[in-house]
C-alpha atoms as a PDB file:
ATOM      1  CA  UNK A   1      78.310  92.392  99.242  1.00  0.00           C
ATOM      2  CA  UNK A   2      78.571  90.946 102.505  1.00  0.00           C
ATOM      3  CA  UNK A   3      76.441  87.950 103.679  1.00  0.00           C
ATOM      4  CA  UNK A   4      73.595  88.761 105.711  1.00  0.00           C
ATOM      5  CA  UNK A   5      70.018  86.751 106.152  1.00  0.00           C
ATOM      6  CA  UNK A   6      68.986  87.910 102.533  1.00  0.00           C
ATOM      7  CA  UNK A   7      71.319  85.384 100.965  1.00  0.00           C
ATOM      8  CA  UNK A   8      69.075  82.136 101.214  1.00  0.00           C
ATOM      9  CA  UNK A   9      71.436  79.872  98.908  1.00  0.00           C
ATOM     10  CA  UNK A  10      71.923  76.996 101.436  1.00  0.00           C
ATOM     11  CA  UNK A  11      73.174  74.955  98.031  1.00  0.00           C
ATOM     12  CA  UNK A  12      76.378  74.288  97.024  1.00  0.00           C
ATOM     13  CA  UNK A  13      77.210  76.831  93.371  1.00  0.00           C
ATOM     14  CA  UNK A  14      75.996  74.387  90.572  1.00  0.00           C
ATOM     15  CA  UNK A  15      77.554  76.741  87.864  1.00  0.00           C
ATOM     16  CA  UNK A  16      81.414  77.721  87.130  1.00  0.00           C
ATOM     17  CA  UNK A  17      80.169  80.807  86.472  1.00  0.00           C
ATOM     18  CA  UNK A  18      78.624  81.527  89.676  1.00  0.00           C
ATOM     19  CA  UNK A  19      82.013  80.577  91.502  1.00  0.00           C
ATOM     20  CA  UNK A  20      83.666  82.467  89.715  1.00  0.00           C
ATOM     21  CA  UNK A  21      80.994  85.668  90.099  1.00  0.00           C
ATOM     22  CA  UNK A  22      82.014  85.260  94.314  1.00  0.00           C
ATOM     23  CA  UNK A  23      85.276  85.330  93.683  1.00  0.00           C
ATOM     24  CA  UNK A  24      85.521  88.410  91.671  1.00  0.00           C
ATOM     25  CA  UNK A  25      83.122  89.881  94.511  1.00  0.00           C
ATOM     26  CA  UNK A  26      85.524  89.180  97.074  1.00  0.00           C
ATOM     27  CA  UNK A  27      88.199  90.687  95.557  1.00  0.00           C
ATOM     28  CA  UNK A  28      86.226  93.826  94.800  1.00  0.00           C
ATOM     29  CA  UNK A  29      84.959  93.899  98.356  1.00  0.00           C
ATOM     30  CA  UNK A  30      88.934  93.332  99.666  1.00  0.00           C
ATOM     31  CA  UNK A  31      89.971  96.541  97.307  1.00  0.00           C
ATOM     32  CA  UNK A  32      86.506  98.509  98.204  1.00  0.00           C
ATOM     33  CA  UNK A  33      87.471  97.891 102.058  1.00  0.00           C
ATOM     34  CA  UNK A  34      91.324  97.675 102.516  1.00  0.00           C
ATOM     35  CA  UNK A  35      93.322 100.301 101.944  1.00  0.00           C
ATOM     36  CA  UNK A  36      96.789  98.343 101.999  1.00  0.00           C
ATOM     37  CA  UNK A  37      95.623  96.198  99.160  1.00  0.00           C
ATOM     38  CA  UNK A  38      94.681  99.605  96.871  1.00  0.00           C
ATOM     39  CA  UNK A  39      98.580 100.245  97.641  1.00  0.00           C
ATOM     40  CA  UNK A  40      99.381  97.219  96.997  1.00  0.00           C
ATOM     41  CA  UNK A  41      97.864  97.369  93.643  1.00  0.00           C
ATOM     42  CA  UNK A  42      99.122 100.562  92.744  1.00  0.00           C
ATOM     43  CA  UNK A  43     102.570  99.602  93.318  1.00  0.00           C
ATOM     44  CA  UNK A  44     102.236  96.733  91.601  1.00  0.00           C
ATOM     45  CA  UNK A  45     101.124  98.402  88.531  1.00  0.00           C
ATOM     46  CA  UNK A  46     103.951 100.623  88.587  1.00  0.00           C
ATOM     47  CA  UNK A  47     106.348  97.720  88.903  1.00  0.00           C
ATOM     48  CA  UNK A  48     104.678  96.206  86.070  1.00  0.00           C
ATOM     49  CA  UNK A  49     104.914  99.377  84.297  1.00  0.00           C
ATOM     50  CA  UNK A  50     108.445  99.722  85.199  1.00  0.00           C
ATOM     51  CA  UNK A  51     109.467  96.172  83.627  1.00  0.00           C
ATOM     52  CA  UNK A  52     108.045  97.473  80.488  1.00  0.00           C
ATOM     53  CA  UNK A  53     110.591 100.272  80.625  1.00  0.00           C
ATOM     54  CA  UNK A  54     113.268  98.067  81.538  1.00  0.00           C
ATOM     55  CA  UNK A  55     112.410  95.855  78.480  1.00  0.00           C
ATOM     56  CA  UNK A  56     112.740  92.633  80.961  1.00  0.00           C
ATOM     57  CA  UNK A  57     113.505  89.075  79.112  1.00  0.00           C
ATOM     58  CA  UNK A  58     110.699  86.540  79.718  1.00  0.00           C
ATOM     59  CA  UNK A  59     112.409  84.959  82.893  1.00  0.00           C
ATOM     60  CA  UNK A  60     112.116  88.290  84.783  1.00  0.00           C
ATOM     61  CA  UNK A  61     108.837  88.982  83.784  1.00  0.00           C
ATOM     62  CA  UNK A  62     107.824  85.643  84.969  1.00  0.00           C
ATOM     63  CA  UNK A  63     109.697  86.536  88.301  1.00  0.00           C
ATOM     64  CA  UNK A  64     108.146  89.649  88.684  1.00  0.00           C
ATOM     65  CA  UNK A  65     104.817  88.519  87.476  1.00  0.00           C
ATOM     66  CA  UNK A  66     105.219  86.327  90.846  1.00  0.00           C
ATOM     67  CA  UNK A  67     106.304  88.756  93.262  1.00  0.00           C
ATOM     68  CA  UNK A  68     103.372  90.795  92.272  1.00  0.00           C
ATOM     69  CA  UNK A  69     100.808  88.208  92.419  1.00  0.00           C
ATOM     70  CA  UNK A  70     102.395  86.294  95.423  1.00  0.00           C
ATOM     71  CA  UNK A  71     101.970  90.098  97.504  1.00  0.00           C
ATOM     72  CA  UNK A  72      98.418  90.541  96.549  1.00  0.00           C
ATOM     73  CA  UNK A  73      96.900  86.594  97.165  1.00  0.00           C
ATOM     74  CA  UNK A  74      98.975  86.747 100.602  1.00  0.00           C
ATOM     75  CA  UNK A  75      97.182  90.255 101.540  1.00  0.00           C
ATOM     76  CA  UNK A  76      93.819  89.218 100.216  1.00  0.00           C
ATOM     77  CA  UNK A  77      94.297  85.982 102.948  1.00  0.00           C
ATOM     78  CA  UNK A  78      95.962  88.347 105.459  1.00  0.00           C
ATOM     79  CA  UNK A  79      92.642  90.392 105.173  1.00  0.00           C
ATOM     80  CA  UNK A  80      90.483  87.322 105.703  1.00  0.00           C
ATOM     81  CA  UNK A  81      92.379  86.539 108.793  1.00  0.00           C
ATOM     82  CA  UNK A  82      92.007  90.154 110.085  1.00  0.00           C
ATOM     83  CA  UNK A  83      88.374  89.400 109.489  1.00  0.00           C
ATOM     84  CA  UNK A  84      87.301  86.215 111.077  1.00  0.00           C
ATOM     85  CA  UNK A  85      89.839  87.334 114.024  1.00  0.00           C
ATOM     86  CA  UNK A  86      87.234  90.491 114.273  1.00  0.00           C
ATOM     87  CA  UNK A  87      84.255  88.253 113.891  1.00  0.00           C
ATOM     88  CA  UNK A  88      85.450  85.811 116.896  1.00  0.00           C
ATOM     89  CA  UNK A  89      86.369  88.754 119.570  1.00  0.00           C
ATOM     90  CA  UNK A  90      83.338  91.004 118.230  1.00  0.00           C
ATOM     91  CA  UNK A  91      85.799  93.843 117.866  1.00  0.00           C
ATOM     92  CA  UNK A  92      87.429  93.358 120.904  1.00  0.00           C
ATOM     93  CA  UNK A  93      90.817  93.396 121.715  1.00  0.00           C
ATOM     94  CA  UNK A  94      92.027  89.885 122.718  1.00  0.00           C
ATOM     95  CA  UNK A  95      96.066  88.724 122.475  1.00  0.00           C
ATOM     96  CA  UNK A  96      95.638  86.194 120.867  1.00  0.00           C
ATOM     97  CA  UNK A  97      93.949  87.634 118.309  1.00  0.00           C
ATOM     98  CA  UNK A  98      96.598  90.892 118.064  1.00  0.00           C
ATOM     99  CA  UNK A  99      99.074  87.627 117.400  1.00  0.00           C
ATOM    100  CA  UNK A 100      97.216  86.366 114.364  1.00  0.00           C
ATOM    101  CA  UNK A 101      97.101  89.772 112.696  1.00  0.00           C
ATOM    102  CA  UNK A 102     100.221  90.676 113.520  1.00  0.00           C
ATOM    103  CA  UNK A 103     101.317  86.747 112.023  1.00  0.00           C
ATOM    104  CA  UNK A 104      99.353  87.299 109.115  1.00  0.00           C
ATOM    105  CA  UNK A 105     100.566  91.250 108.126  1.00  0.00           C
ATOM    106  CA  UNK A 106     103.869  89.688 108.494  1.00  0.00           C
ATOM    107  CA  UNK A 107     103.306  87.064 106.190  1.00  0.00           C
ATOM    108  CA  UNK A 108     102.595  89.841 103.614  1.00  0.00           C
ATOM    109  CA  UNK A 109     105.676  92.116 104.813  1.00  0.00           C
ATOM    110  CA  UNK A 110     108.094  88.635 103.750  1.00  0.00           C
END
């Protein structure tokens, strides 16, 4: 649910809760929107399923656990860059701004 002028909360969240009802909003609205982070999640699953197959020791699953993790925070942030990038040149194209996403969707490639 994007912000618009219907959300009047000018107040800081007073609840955990409520933080935490955001945050699983903007991840649904980052796997609603993005298509790379869909692929990213479906690959991750299967490389989750995978250890299982491989019967990985605790140290590897802790590794992989990482990579997994690590590849979905860093496209969740890539996608916020993509977006206030988008909100600054009102959808147009501006260098600058091709170098951030292109910074940022590298970040996620490493």
């Amino acid at each position: 649910m994007p912000m618009d002028l219907k959300d009047k909360n000018v107040e800081k969240n007073k609840h955990f809760l409520m933080s935490v009802e955001f945050a699983v909003q903007g991840v649904k609205t980052v796997f609603e929107e993005e298509r790379n982070m869909r692929k990213h999640v479906a690959f991750g699953i299967l490389a989750l399923f995978m250890g299982v197959i491989f019967q990985l020791d605790r140290i590897e699953w802790l590794w992989l656990l990482l990579a997994v993790f690590l590849v979905w925070i860093v496209e969740i942030i890539n996608t916020v860059f993509e977006n206030v990038v988008d909100m600054f040149t009102d959808f147009h194209f501006h260098p600058i701004g091709k170098k951030i996403k292109d910074m940022a969707a590298g970040a996620v490639l490493v």
